[in-house]
N, C-alpha and C. Protein backbone atom coordinates (compact mmCIF):
# COMPACT_ATOMS: atom_id res chain seq x y z
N UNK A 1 40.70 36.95 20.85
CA UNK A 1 39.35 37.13 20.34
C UNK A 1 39.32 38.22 19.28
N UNK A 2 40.05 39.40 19.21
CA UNK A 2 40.04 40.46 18.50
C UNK A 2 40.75 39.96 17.33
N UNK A 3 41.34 38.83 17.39
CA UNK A 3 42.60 38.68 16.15
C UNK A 3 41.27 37.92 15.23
N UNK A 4 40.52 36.62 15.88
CA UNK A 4 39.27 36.01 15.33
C UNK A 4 38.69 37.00 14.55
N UNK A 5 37.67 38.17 15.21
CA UNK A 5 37.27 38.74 14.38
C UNK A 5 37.83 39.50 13.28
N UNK A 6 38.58 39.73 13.42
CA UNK A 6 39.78 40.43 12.19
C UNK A 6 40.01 39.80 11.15
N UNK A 7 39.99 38.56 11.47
CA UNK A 7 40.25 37.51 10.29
C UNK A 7 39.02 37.24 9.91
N UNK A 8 38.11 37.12 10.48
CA UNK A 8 36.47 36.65 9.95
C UNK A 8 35.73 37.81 8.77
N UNK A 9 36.59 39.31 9.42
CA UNK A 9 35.98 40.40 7.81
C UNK A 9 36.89 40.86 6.99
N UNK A 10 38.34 40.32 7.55
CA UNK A 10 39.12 40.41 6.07
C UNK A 10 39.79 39.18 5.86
N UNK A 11 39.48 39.12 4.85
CA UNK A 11 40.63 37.27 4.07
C UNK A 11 41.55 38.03 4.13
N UNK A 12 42.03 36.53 4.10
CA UNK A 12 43.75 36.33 4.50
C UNK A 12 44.47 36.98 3.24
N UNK A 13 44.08 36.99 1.80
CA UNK A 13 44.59 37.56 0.35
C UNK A 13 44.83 38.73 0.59
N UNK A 14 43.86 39.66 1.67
CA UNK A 14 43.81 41.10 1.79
C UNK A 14 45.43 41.26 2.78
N UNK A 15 45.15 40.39 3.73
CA UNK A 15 46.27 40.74 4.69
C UNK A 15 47.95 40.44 4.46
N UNK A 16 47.82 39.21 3.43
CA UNK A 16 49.67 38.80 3.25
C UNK A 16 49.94 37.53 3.99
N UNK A 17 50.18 36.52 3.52
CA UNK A 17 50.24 35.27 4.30
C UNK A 17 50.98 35.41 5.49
N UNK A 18 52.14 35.71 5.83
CA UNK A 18 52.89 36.49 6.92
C UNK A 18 52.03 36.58 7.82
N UNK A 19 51.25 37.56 7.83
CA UNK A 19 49.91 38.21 8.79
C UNK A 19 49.17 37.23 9.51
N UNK A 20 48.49 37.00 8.64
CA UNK A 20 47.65 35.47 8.34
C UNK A 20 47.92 34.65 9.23
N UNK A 21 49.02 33.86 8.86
CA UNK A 21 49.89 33.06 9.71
C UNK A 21 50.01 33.68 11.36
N UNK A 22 50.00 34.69 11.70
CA UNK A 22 50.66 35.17 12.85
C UNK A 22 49.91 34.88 13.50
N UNK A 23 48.43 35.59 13.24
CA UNK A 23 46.89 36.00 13.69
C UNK A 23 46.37 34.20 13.83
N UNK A 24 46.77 33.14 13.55
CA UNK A 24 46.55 32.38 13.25
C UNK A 24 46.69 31.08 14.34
N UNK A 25 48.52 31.41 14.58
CA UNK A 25 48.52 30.76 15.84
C UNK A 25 48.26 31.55 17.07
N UNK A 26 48.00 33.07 17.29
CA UNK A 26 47.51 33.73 18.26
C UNK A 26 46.19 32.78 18.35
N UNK A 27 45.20 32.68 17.66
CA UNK A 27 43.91 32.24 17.82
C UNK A 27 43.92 30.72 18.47
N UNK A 28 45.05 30.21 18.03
CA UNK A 28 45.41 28.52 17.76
C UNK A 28 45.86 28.87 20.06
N UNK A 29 46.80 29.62 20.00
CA UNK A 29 46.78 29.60 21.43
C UNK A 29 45.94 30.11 22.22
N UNK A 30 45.20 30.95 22.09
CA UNK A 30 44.15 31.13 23.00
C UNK A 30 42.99 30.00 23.02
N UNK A 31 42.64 29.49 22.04
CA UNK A 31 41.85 28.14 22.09
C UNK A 31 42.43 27.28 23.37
N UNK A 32 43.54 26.93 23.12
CA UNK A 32 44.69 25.85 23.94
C UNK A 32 44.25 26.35 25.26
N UNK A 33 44.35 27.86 25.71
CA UNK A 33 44.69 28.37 26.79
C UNK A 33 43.19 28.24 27.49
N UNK A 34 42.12 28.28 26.61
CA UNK A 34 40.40 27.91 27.09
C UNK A 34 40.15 26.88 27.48
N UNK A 35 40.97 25.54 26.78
CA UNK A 35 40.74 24.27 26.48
C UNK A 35 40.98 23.99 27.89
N UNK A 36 42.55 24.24 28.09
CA UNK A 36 43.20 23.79 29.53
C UNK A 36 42.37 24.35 30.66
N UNK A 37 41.89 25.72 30.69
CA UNK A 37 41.21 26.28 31.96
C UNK A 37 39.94 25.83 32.55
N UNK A 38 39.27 25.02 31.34
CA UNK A 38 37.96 24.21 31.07
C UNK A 38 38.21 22.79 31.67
N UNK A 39 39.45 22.49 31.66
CA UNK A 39 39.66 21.03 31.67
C UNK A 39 40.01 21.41 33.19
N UNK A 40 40.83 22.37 33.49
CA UNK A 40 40.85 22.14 35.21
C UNK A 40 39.76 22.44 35.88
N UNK A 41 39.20 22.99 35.81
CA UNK A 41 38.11 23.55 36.48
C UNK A 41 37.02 22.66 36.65
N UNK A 42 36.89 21.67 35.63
CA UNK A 42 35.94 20.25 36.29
C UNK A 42 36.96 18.99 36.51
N UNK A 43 37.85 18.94 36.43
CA UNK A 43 39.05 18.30 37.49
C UNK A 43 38.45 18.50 38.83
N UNK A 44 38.14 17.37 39.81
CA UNK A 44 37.73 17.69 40.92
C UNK A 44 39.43 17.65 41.55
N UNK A 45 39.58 18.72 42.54
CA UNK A 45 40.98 19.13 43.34
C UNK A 45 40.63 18.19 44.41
N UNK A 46 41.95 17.85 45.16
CA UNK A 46 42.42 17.11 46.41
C UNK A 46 42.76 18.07 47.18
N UNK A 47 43.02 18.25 48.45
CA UNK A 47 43.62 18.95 49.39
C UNK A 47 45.10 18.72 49.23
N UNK A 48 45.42 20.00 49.06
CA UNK A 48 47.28 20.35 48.88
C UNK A 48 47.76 19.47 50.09
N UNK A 49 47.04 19.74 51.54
CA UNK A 49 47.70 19.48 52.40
C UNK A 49 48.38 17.85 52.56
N UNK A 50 46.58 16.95 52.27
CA UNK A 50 47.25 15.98 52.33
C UNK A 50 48.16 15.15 51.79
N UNK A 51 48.23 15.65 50.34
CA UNK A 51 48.55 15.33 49.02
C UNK A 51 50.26 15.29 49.76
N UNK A 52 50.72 16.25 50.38
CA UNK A 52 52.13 16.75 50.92
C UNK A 52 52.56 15.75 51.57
N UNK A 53 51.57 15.95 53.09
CA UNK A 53 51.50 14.57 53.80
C UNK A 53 51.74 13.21 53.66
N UNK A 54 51.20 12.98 52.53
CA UNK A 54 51.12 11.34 52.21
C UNK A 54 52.46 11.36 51.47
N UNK A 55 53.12 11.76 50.81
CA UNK A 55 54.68 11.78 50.29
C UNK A 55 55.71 12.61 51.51
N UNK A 56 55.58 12.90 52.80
CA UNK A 56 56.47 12.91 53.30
C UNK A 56 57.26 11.87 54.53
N UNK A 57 58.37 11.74 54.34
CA UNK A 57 59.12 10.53 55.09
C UNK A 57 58.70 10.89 56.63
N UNK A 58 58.10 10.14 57.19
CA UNK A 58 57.64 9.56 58.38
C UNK A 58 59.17 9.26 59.04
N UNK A 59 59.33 9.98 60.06
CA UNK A 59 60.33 9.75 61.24
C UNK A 59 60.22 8.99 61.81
N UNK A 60 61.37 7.69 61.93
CA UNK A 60 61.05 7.14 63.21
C UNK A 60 60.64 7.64 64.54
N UNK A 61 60.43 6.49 65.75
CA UNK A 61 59.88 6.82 66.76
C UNK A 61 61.03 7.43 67.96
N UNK A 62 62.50 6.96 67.24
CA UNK A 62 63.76 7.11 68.12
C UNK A 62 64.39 8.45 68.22
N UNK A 63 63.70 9.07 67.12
CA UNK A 63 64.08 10.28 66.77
C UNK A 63 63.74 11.62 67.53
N UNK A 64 62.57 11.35 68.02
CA UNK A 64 61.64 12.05 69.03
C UNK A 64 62.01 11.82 70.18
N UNK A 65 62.62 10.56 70.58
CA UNK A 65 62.78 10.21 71.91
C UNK A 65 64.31 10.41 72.41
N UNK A 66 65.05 11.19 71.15
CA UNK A 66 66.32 11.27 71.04
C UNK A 66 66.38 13.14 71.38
N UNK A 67 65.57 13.83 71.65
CA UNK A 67 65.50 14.64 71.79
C UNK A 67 65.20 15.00 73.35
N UNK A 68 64.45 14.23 73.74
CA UNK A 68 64.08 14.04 75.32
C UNK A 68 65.54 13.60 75.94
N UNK A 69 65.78 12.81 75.46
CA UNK A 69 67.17 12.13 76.12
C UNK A 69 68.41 13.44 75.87
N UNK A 70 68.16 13.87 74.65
CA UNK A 70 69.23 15.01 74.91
C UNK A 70 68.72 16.44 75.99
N UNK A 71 67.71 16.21 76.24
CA UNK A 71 67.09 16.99 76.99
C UNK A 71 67.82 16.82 78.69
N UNK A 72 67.47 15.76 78.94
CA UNK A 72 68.04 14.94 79.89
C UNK A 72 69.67 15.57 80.32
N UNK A 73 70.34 15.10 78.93
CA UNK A 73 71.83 14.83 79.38
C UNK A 73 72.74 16.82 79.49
N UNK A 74 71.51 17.35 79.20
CA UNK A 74 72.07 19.11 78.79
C UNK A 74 71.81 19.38 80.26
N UNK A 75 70.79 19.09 80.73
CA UNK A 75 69.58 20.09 80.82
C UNK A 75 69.34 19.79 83.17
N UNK A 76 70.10 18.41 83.04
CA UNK A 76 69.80 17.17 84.24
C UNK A 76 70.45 17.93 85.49
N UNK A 77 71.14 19.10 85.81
CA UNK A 77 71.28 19.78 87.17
C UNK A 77 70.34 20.96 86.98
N UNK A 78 69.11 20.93 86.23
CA UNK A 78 67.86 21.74 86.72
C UNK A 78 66.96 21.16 87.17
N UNK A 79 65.89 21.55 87.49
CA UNK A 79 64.57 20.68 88.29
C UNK A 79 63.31 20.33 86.93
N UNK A 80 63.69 19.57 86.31
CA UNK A 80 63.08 19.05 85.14
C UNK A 80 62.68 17.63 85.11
N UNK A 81 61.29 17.80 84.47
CA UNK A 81 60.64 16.57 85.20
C UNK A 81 60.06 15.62 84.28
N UNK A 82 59.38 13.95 83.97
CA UNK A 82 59.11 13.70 83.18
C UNK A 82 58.53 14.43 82.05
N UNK A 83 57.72 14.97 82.39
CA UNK A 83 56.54 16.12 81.72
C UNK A 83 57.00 16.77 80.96
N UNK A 84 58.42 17.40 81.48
CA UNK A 84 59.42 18.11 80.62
C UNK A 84 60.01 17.43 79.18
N UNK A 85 60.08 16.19 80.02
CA UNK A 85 60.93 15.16 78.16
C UNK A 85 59.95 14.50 78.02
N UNK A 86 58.65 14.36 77.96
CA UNK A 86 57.54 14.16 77.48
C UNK A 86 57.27 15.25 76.76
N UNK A 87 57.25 16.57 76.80
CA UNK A 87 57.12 17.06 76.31
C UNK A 87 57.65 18.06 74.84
N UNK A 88 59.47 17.49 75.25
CA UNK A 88 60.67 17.77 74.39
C UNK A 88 59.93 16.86 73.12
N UNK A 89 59.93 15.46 73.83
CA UNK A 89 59.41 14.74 72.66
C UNK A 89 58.19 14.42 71.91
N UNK A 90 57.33 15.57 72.31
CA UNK A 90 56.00 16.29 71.78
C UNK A 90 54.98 14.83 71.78
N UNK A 91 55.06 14.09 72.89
CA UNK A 91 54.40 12.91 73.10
C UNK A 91 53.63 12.80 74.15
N UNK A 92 52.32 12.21 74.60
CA UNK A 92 51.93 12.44 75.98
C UNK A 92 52.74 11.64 77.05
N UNK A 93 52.78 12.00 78.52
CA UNK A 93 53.16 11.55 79.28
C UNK A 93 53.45 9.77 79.43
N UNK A 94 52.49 8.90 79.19
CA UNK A 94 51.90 7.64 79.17
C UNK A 94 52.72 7.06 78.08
N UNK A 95 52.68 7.78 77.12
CA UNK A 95 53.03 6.55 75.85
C UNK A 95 54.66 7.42 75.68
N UNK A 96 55.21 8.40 75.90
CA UNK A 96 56.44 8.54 76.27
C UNK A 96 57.28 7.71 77.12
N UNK A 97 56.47 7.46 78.23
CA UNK A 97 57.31 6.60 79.22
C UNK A 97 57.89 4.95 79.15
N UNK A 98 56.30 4.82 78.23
CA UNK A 98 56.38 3.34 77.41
C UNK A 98 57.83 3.31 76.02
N UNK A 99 57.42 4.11 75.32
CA UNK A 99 58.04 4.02 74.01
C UNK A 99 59.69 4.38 74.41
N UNK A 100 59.74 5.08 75.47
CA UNK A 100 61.74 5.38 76.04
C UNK A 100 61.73 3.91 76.78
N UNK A 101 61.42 3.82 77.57
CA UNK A 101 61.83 2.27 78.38
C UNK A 101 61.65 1.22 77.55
N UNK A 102 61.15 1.16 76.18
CA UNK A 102 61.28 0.40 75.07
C UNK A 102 62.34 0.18 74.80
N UNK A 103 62.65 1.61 73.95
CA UNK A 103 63.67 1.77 73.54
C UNK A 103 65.40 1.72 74.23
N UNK A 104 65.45 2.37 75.06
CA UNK A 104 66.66 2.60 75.91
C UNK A 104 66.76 1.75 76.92
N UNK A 105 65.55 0.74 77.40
CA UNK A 105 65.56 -0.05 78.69
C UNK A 105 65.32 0.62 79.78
N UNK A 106 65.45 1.72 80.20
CA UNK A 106 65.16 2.23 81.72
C UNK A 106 64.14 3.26 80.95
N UNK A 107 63.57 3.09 82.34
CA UNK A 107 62.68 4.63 82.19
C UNK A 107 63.33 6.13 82.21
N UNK A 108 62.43 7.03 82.04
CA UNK A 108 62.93 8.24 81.59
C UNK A 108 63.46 8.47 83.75
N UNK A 109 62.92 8.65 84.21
CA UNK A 109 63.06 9.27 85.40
C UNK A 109 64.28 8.45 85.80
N UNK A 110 64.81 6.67 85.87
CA UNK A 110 65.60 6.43 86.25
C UNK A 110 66.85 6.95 85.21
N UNK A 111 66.35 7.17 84.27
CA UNK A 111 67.69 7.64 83.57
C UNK A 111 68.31 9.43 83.84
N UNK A 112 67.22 9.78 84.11
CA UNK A 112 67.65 11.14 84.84
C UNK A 112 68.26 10.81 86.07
N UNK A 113 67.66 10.17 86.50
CA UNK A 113 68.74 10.12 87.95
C UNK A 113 69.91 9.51 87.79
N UNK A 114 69.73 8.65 86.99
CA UNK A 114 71.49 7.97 86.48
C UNK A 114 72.03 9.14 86.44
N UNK A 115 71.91 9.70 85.31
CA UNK A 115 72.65 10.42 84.77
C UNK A 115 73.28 11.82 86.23
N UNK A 116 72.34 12.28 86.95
CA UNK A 116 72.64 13.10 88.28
C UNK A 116 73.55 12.51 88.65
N UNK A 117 73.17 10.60 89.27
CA UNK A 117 74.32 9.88 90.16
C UNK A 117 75.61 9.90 89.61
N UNK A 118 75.81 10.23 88.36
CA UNK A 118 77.08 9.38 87.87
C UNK A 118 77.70 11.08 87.58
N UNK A 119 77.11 12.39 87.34
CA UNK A 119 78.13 13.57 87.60
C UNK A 119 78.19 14.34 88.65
N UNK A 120 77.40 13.55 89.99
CA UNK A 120 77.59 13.46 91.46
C UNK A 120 78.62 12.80 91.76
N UNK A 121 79.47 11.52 91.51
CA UNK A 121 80.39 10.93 91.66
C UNK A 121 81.45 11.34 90.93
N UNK A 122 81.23 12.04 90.21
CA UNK A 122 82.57 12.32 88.91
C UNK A 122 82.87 13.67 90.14
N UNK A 123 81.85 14.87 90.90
CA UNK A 123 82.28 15.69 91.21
C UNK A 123 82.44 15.57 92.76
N UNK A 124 82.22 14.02 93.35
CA UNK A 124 83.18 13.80 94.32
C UNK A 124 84.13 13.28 94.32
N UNK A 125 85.00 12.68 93.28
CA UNK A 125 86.33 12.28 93.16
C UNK A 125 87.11 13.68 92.85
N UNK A 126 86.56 14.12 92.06
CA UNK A 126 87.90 15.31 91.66
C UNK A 126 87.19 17.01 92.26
N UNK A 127 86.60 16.96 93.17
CA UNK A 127 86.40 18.14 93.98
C UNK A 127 86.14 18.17 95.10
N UNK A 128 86.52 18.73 95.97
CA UNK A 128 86.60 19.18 97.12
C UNK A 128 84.47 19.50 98.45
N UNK A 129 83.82 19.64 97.45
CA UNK A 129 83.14 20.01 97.70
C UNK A 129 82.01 19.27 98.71
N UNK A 130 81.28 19.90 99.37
CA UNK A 130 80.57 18.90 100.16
C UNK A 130 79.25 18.52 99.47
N UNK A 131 78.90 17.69 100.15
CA UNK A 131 77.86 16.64 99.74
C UNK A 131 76.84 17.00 99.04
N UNK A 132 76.43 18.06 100.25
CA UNK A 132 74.76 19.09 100.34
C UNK A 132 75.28 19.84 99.03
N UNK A 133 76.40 20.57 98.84
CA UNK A 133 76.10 21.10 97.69
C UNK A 133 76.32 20.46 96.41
N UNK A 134 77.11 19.31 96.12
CA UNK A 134 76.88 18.42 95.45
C UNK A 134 75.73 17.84 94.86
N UNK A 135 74.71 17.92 96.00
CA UNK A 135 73.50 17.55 95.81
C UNK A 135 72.74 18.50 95.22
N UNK A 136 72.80 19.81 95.35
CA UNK A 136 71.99 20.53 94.45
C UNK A 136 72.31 20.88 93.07
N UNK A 137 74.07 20.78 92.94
CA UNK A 137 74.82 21.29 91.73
C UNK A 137 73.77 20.17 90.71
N UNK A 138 73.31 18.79 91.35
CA UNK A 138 73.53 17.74 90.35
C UNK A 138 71.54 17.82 90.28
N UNK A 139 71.27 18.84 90.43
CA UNK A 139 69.61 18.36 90.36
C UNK A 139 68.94 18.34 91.36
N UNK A 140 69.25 17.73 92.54
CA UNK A 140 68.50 17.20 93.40
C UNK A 140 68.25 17.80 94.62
N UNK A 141 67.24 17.85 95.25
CA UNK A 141 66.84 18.61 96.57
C UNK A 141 66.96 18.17 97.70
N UNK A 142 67.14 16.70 98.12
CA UNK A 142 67.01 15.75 99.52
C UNK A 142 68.11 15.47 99.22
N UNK A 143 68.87 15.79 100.10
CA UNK A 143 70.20 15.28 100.72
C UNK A 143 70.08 13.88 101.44
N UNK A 144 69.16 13.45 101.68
CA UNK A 144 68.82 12.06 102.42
C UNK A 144 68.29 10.96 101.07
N UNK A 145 67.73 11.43 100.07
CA UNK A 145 67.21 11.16 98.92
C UNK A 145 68.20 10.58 98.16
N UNK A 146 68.99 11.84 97.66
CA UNK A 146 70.68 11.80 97.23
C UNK A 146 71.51 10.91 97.89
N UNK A 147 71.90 10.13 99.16
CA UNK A 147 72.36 9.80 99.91
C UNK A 147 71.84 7.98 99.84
N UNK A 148 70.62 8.17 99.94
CA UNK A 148 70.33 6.58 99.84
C UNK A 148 70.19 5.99 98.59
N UNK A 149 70.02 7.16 97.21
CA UNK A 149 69.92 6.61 95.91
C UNK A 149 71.42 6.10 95.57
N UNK A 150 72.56 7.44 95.81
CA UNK A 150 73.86 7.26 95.49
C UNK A 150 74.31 6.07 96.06
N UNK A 151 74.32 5.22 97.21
CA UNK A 151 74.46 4.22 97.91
C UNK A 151 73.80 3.05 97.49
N UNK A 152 72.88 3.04 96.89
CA UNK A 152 72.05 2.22 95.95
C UNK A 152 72.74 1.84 94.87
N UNK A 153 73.56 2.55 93.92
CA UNK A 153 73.56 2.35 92.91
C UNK A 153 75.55 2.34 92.82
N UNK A 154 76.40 2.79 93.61
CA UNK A 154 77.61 2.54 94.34
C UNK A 154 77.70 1.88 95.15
N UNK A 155 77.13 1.40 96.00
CA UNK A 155 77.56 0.50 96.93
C UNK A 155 77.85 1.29 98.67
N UNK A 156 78.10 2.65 98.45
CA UNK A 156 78.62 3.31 99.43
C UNK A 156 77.98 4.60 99.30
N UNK A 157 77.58 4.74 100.60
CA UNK A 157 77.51 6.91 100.67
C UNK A 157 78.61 7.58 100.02
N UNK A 158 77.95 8.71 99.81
CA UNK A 158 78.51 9.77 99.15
C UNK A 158 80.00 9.88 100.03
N UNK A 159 79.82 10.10 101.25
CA UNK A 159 81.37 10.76 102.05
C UNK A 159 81.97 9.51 101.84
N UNK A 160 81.51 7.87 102.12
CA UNK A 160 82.71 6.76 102.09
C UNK A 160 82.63 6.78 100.74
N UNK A 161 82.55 7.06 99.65
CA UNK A 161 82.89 6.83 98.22
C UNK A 161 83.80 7.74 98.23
N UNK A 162 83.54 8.97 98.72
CA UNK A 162 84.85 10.33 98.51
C UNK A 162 86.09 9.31 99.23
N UNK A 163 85.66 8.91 100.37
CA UNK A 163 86.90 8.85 101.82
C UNK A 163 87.74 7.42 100.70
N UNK A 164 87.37 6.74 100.09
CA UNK A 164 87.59 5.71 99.30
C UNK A 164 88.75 5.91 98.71
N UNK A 165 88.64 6.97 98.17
CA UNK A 165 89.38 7.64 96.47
C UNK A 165 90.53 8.17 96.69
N UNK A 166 91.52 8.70 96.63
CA UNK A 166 92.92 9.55 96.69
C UNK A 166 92.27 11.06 96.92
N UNK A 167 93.51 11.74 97.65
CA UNK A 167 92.47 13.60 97.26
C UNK A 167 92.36 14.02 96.02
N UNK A 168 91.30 14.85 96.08
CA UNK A 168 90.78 15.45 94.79
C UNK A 168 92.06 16.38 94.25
N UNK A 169 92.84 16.58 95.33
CA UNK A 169 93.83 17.27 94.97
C UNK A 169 94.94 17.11 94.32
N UNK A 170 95.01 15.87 94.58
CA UNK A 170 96.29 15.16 94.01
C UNK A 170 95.33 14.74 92.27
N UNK A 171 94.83 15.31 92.16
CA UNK A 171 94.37 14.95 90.22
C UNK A 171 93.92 16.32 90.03
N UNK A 172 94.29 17.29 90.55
CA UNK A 172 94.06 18.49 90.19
C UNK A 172 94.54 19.15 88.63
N UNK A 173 93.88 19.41 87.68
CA UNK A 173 94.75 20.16 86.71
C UNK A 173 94.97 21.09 86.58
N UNK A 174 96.02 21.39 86.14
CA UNK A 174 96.62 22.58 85.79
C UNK A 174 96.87 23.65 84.64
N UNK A 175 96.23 24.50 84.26
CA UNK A 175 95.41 25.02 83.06
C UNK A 175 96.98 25.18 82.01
N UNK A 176 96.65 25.01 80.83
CA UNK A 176 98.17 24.78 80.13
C UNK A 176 98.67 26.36 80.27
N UNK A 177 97.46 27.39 80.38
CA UNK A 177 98.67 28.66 80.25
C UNK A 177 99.63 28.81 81.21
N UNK A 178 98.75 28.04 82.58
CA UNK A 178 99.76 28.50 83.69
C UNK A 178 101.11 27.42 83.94
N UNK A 179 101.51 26.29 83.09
CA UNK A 179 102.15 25.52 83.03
C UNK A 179 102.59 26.16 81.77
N UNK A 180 102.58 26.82 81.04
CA UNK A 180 103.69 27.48 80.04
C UNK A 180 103.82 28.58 80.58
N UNK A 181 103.56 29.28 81.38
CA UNK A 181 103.95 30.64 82.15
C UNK A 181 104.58 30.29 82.98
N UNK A 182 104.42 29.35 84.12
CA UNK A 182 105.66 29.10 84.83
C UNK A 182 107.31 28.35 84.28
N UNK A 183 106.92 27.56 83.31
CA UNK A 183 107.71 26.67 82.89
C UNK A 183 108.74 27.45 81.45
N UNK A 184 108.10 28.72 81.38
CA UNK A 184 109.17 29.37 79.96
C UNK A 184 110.53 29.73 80.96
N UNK A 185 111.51 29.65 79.91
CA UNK A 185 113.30 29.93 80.42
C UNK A 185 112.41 31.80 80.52
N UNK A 186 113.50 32.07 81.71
CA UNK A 186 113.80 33.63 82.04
C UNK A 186 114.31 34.33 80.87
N UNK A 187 113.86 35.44 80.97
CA UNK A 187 114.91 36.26 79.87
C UNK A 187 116.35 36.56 80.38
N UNK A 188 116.80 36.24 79.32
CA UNK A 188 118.48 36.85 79.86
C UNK A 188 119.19 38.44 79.43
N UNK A 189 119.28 39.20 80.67
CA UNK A 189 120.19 40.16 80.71
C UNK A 189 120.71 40.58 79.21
N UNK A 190 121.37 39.49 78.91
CA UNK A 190 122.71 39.62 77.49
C UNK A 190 122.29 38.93 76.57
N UNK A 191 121.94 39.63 75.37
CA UNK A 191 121.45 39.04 74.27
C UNK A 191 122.77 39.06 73.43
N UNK A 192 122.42 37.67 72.86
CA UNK A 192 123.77 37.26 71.39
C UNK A 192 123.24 38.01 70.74
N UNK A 193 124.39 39.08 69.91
CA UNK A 193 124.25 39.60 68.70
C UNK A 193 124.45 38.95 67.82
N UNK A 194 124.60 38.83 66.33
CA UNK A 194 124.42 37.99 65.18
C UNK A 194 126.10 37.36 64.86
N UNK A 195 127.07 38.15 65.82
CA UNK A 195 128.57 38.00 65.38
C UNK A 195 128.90 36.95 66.65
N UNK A 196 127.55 36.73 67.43
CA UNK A 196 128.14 35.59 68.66
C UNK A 196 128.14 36.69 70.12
N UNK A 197 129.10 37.55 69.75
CA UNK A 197 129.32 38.77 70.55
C UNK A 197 127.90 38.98 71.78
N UNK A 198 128.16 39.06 72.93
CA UNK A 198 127.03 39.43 74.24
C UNK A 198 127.18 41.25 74.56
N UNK A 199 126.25 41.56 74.13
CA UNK A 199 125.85 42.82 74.85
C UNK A 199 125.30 42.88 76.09
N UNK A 200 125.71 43.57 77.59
CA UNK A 200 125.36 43.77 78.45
C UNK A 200 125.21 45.04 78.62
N UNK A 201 124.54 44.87 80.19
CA UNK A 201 123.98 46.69 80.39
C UNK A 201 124.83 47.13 80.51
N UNK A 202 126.57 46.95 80.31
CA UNK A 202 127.73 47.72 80.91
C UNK A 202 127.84 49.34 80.35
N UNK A 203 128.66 49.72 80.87
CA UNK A 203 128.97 51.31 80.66
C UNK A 203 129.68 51.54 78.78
N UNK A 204 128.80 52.09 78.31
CA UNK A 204 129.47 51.65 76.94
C UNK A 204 130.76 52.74 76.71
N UNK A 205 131.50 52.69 75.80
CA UNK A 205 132.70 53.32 75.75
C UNK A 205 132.53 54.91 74.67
């Protein structure tokens, strides 16, 4: 605005075309810079938010329900309940239960218990341990519960599925350090020197 009036009480002859020119597109951009602020300002605005919204990729429905299920398979020797992976998968109770048994075929609760039955059986073949505590390692509180589901879904109780199998002992492993700690050669007494020659602890001369 100050450059406008400057130019409006002295001609441009007084100032030097140079000048002139400068003061010239200063004026030329501040116009531009009015023009645009005028033009947004009766632009009626949209909401940022939805504007975001409507261009962002929509997740499938498996994706959500893939989170419950990993919920499940981490999480399945604590006391965790539909509500819980209903809730992993930020869905209500009702349409969670629908949309997993869609998807995966069983419901959420029988798949938690699968999943208990089947590292209840993995930890009566290769451990020693009894039933009752078996039964809590894997989730579950009724030992009678545990007992008629596992038999349900094996064919046999927990003790005739163990009594079935070989001992847990005989598939025992053996951690590799302690099978390279027992299994390294002894040290020997007499080390070869570089000429072949054996040095022993003898009395040297």
């Amino acid at each position: 605005m100050v450059a406008v009036c400057f130019l409006w009480h002295c001609p441009a002859s007084h100032l030097g075309l140079p000048l002139a020119i400068t003061l010239l597109c200063e004026v030329r951009t501040f116009l531009e810079v009015q023009a645009n602020l005028g033009s947004a300002a009766a632009r009626p605005t949209r909401p940022r938010d939805h504007r975001t919204l409507r261009h962002m990729p929509r997740l499938p429905p498996a994706r959500y329900l893939l989170r419950a299920r990993d919920l499940a398979d981490a999480r399945y020797a604590e006391p965790i309940t539909v509500d819980d992976l209903a809730a992993a998968a930020g869905l209500s109770r009702a349409h969670f239960s629908r949309m997993f048994t869609r998807t995966f075929g069983e419901s959420p609760r029988a798949y938690l218990q699968t999943r208990r039955l089947e590292r209840a059986a993995a930890l009566l073949r290769n451990t020693d341990r009894s039933v009752a505590d078996i039964c809590v390692m894997v989730g579950l509180q009724s030992v009678g519960s545990f007992t008629t589901s596992f038999a349900r879904v094996y064919g046999k109780p927990p003790a005739a599925y163990r009594a079935s199998l070989p001992p847990a002992a005989s598939r025992v492993r053996i951690p590799n350090c302690i099978v390279a700690r027992d299994t390294r050669p002894r040290p020997d007494s007499r080390v070869k020197t570089a000429h072949g020659e054996k040095t022993g602890g003898g009395d040297r001369p």
